[in-house]
Protein backbone atom coordinates (compact mmCIF):
# COMPACT_ATOMS: atom_id res chain seq x y z
CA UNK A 1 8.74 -19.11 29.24
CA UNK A 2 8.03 -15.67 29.72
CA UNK A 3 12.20 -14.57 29.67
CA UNK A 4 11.98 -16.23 26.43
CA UNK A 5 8.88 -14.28 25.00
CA UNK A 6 10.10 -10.76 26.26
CA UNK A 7 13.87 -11.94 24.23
CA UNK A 8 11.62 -13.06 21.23
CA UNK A 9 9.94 -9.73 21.09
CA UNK A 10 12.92 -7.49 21.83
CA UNK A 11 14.28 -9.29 18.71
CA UNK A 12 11.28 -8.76 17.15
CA UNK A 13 11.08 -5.14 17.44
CA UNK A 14 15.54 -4.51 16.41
CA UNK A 15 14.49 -6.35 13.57
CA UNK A 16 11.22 -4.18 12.47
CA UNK A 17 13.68 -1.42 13.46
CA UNK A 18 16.46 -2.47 10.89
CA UNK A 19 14.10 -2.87 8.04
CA UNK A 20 12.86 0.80 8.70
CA UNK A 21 16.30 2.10 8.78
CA UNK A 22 17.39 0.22 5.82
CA UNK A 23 14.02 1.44 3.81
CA UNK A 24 14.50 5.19 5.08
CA UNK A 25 18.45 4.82 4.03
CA UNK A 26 17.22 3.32 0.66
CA UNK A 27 14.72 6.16 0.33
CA UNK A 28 16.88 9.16 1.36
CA UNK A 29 19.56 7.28 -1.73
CA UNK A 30 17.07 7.21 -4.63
CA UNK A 31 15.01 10.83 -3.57
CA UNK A 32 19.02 12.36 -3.38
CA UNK A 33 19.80 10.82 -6.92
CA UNK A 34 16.73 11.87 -8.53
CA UNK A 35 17.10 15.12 -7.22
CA UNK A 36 20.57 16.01 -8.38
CA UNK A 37 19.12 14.11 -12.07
CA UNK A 38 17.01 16.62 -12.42
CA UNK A 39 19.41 19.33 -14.04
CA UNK A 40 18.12 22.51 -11.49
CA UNK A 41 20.37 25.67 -12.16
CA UNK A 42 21.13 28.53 -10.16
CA UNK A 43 20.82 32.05 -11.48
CA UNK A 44 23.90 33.72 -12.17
CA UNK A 45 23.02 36.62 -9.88
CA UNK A 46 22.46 34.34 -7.58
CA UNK A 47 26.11 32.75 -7.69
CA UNK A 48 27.22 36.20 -7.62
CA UNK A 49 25.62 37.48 -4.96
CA UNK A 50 27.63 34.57 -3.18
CA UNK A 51 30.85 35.87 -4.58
CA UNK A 52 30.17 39.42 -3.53
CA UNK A 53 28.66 38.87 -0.02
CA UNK A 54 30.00 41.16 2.14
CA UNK A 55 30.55 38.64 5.63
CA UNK A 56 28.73 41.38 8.00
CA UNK A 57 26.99 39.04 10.01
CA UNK A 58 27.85 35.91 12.10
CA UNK A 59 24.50 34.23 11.45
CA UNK A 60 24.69 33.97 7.85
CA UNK A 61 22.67 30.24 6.92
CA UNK A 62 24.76 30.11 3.58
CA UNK A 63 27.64 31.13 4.76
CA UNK A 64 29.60 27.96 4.20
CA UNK A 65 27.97 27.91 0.43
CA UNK A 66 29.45 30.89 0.34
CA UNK A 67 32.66 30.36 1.28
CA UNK A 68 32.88 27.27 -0.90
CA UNK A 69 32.18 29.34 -4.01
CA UNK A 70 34.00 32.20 -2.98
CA UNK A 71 37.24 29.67 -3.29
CA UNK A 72 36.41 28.32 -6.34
CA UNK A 73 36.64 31.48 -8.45
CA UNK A 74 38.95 33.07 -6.14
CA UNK A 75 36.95 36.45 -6.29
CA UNK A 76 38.83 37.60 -2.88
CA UNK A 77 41.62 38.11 -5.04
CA UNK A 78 40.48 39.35 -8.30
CA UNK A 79 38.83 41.81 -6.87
CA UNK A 80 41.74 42.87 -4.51
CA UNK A 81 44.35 43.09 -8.14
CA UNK A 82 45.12 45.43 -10.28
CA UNK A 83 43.05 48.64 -8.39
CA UNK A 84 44.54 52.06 -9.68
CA UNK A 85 44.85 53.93 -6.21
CA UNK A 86 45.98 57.72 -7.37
CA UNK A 87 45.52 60.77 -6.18
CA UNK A 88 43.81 61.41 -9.47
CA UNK A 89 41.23 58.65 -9.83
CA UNK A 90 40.60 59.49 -6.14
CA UNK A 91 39.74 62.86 -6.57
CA UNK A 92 37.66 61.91 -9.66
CA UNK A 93 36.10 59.31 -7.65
CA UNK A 94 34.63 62.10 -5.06
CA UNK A 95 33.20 64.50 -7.74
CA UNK A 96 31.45 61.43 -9.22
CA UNK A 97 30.19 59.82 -6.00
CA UNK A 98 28.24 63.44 -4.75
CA UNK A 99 25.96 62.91 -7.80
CA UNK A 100 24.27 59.77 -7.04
CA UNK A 101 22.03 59.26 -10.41
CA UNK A 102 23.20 55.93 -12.33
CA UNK A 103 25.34 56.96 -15.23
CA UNK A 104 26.57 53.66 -16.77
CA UNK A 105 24.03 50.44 -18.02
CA UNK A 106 25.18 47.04 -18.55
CA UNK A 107 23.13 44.39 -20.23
CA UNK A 108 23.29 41.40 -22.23
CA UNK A 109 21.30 41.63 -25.78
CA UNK A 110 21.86 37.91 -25.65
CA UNK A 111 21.22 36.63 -22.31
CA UNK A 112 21.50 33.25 -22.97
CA UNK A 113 24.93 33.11 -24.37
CA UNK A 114 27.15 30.33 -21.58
CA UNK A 115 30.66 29.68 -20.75
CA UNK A 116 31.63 26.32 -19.97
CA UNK A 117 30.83 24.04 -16.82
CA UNK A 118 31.97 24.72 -13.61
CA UNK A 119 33.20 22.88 -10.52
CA UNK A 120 30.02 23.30 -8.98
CA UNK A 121 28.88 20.38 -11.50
CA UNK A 122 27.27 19.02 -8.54
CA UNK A 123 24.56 21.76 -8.50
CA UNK A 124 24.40 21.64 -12.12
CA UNK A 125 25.72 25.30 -12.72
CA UNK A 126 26.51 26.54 -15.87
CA UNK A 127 26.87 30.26 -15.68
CA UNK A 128 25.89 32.43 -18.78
CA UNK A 129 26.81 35.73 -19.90
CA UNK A 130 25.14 37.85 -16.90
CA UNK A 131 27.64 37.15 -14.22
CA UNK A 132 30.18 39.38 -15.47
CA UNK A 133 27.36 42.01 -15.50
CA UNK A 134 27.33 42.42 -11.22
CA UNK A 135 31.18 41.65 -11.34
CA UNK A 136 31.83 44.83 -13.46
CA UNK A 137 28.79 47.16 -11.55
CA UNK A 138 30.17 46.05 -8.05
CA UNK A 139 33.63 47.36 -9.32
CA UNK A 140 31.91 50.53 -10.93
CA UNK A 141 29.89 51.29 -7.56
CA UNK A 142 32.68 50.70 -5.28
CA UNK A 143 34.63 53.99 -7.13
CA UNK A 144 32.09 55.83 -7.36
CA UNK A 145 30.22 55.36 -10.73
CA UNK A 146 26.57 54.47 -10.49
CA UNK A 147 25.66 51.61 -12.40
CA UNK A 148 22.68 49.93 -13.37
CA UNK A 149 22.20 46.01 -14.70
CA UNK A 150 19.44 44.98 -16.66
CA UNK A 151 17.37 42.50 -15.25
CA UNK A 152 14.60 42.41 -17.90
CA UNK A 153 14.11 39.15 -19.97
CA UNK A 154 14.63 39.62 -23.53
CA UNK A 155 13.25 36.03 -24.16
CA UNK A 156 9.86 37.62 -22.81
CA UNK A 157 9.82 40.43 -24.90
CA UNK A 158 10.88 38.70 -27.95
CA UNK A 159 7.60 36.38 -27.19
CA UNK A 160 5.38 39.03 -26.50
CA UNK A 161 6.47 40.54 -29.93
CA UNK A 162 6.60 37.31 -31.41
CA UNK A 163 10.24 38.44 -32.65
CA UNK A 164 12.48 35.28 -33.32
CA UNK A 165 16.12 35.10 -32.14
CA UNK A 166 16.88 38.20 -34.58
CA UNK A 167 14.86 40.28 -32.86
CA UNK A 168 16.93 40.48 -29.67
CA UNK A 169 18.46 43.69 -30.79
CA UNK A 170 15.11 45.46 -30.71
CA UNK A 171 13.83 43.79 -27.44
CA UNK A 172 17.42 45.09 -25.72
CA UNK A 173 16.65 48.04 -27.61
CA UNK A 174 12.79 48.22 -25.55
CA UNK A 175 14.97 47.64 -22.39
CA UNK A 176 17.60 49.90 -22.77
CA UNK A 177 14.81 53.07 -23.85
CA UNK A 178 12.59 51.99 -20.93
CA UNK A 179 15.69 52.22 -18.55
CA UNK A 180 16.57 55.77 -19.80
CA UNK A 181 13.05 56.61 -19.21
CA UNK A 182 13.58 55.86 -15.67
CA UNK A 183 17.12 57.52 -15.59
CA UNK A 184 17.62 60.09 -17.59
CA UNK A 185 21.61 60.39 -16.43
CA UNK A 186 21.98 56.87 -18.28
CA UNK A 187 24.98 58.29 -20.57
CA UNK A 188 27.76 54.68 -20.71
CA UNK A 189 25.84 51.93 -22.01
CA UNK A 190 27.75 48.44 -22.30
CA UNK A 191 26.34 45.49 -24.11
CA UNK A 192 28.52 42.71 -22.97
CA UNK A 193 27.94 39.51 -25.35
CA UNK A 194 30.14 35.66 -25.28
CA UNK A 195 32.01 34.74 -28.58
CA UNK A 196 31.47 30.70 -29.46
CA UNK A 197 35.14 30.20 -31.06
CA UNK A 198 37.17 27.23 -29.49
CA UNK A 199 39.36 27.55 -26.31
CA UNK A 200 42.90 27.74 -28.11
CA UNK A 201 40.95 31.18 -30.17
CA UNK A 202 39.99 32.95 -27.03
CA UNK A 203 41.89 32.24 -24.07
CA UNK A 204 45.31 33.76 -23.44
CA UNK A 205 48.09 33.46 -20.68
CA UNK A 206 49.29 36.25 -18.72
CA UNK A 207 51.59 36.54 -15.74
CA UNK A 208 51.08 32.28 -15.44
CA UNK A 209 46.98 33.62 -14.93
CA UNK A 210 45.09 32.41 -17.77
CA UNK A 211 42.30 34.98 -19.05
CA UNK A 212 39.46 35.12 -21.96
CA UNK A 213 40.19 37.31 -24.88
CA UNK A 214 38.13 40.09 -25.56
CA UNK A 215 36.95 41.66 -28.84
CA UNK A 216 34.97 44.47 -29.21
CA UNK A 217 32.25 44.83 -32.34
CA UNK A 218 31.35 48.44 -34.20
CA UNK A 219 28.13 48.28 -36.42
CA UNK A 220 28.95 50.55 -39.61
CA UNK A 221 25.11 50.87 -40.58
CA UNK A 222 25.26 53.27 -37.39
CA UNK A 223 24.73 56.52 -39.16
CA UNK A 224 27.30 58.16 -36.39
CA UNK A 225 29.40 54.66 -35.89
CA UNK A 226 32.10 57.08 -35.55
CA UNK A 227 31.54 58.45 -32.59
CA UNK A 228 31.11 54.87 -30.95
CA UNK A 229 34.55 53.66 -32.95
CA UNK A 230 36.11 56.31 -31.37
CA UNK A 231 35.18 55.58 -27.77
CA UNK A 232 36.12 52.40 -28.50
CA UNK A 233 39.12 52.24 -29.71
CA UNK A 234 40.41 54.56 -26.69
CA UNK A 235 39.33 51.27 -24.81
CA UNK A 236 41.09 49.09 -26.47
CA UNK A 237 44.31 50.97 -26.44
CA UNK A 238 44.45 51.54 -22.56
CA UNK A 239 43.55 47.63 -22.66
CA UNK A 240 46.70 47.01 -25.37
CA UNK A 241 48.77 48.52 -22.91
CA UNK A 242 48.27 47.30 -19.70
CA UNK A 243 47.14 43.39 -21.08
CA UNK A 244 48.89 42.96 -24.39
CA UNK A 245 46.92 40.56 -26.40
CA UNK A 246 44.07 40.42 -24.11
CA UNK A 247 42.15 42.42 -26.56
CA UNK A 248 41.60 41.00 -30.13
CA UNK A 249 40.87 43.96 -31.39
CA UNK A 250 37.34 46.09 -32.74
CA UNK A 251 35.32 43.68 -35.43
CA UNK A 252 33.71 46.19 -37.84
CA UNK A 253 30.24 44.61 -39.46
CA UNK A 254 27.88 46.11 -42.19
CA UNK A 255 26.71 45.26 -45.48
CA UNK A 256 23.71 43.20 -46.35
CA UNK A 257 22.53 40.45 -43.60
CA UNK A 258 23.97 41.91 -40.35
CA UNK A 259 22.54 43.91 -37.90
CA UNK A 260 25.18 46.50 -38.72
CA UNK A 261 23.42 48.73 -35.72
CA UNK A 262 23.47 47.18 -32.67
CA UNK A 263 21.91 50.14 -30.83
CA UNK A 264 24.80 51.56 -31.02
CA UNK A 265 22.85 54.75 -32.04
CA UNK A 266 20.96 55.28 -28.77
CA UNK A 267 24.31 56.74 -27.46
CA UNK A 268 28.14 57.95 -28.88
CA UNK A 269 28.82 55.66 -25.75
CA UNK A 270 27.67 52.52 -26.25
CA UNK A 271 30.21 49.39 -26.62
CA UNK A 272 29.41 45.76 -27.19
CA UNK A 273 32.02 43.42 -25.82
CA UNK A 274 32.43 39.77 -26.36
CA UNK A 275 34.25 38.11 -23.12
CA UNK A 276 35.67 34.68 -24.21
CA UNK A 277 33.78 31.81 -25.36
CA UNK A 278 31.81 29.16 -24.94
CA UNK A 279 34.50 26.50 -23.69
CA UNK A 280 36.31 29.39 -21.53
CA UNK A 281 35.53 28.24 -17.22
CA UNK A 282 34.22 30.42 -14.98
CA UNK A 283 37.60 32.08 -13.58
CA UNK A 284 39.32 32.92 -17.03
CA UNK A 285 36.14 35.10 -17.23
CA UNK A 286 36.00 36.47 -14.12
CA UNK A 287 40.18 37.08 -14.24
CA UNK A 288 39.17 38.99 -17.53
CA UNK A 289 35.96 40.52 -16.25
CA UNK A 290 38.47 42.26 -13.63
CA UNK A 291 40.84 43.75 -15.41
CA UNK A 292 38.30 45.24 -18.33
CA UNK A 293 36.35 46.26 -15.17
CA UNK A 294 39.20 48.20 -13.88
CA UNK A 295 40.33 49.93 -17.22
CA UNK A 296 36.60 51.10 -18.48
CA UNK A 297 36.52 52.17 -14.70
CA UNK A 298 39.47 54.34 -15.90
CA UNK A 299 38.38 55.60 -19.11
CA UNK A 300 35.00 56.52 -17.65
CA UNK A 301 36.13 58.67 -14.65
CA UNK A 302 38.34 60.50 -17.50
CA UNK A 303 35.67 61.15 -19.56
CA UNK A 304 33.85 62.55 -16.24
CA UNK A 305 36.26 64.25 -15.30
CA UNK A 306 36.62 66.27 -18.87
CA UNK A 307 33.11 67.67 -18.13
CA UNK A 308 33.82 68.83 -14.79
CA UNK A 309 36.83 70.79 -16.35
C-alpha cells in the first residue's frame, strides 16, 4: 500500500509539473505575440549607432544585434567604396582637422519624412529621413570636417508655436540660428529631405548596385538664391560625373504658395537634398547616402582649401 501511494503521488506531482510548464509555455507565447503587436520602433540613431559601432571591446551585450544589422545594410562595405585617397585631399584633410570647431550642419526640416520597410520587420523598423544624417557626419568626421547633426524636434517646436505642418521651415529655421549661436564656425549647412514619387521615379541602377536618385531644390524668393544655385550646381556636376543619372537635377520653386526660401538665406551654403523616396529600402539609401557623402566631402575640403590659399 504504501509503494503504491508514494507512485500515486510521484504521478501526482509530474502531472502538476506538466500543467505548469504547459501554462508558463502558453504564457511566454501570448506575452511574445502581444509584444511584437505592439508596433515599438527604434530610433534611427539608434540603428545607426549599430551600423557605425566601432567593435573595440570583447564584451559588447549587443554585439550580435549588431552584427545582424551591420549585414543587412552592408555598411562594412559602403563605407569602405569609393574613398578619394590623394595626396591632395590628404593634405587638405590635415589643415582642416588642426581647427577642431564644427563647420558643416546637417538636419532634417522634415523629420518625419520615411523610406520603406526594412528586413528588420520583426522589430517593426521603419527608418525615416535622419539616418542618412550620422551616415554622412561619420564620413565628414573621419576626413577631417567637423560636423554637427541636429537632434532638436521640430514637431516640439512647431507645438510650442502652435505652427502647423507649414511651419517646419521656421522651427528648422529656430534650430539652425540656435546652433550657430552655439558655433559660430557653422559655415555648410545641409537640409537633407525624402521625395514621395514611386520606386520606378527615384531609384536607379549602377554598376548592378541599385541606388536612390537625388534632386536638389533652390528657393528663388531667396533674395541671394544665387549664391546658393551656384554652390549647388558645382555639386551636382562633380555628382554628374562620377554617378551619371544619380542626380535628377536642381528643382527651382517660387511664385505664389511655396516656401520659395527654405532658409536658404541664413547662408550662400546651404543645400536641401531630397534622397529617394518613400518606397526606396534602407540600402539604396544608404548606397546613395555614400557616394553624395563622399563627393560633398570633396567639394567642401576645396572650398576650404581656397581660403587657406
Amino acid at each position: 500500500m504504501g509503494r503504491m501511494k508514494l507512485k500515486s503521488k510521484k504521478k501526482k506531482t509530474i502531472f502538476r509539473f506538466l500543467i505548469l510548464f504547459i501554462v508558463f509555455i502558453i504564457t511566454l507565447y501570448f506575452s511574445l505575440k502581444f509584444i511584437t503587436s505592439m508596433n515599438i520602433k527604434l530610433k534611427s540613431q539608434d540603428i545607426v549607432n549599430y551600423l557605425l559601432y566601432d567593435y573595440k571591446s570583447e564584451d559588447i551585450v549587443n554585439d550580435n544585434m549588431n552584427k545582424r544589422i551591420k549585414s543587412v545594410f552592408k555598411l562594412d562595405n559602403l563605407l569602405g567604396m569609393k574613398t578619394v585617397k590623394t595626396s591632395k585631399v590628404k593634405k587638405m584633410n590635415n589643415k582642416i582637422t588642426t581647427n577642431s570647431k564644427p563647420i558643416v550642419y546637417i538636419y532634417n526640416t522634415h523629420q518625419t519624412e520615411e523610406y520603406a520597410q526594412t528586413t528588420l520587420a520583426e522589430y517593426s523598423v521603419r527608418p525615416n529621413i535622419s539616418i542618412t544624417n550620422y551616415i554622412m557626419q561619420d564620413i565628414f568626421n573621419k576626413n577631417g570636417i567637423n560636423t554637427v547633426v541636429e537632434e532638436g524636434s521640430i514637431t516640439e517646436i512647431r507645438k510650442i508655436n502652435n505652427w502647423n505642418y507649414a511651419g517646419c521651415y521656421k522651427a528648422s529655421r529656430v534650430l539652425m540660428e540656435e546652433a550657430k549661436r552655439k558655433n559660430d564656425s557653422l559655415k555648410y549647412f545641409i537640409d537633407l529631405h525624402r521625395d514621395s514619387l514611386p520606386h520606378d521615379k527615384t531609384t536607379i541602377t549602377i554598376n548592378n548596385e541599385n541606388y536612390a536618385k537625388i534632386i536638389f531644390l533652390i528657393g528663388l524668393e531667396n533674395p541671394k538664391y544665387e549664391e546658393n544655385l551656384k554652390f549647388t550646381e558645382y555639386i551636382n556636376l562633380k555628382i554628374n560625373e562620377k554617378y551619371p543619372g544619380l542626380s535628377k537635377g536642381i528643382y527651382k520653386k517660387g511664385g505664389p504658395g511655396v516656401n520659395g526660401v527654405y532658409n536658404q538665406d541664413f547662408s550662400p551654403y546651404t543645400i536641401l537634398i531630397e534622397i529617394g523616396g518613400e518606397e526606396n529600402n534602407t540600402t539604396e539609401v544608404m548606397n546613395t547616402t555614400v557616394v553624395v557623402s563622399e563627393i560633398l566631402k570633396e567639394v567642401i575640403l576645396e572650398y576650404e582649401q581656397k581660403e587657406y590659399n
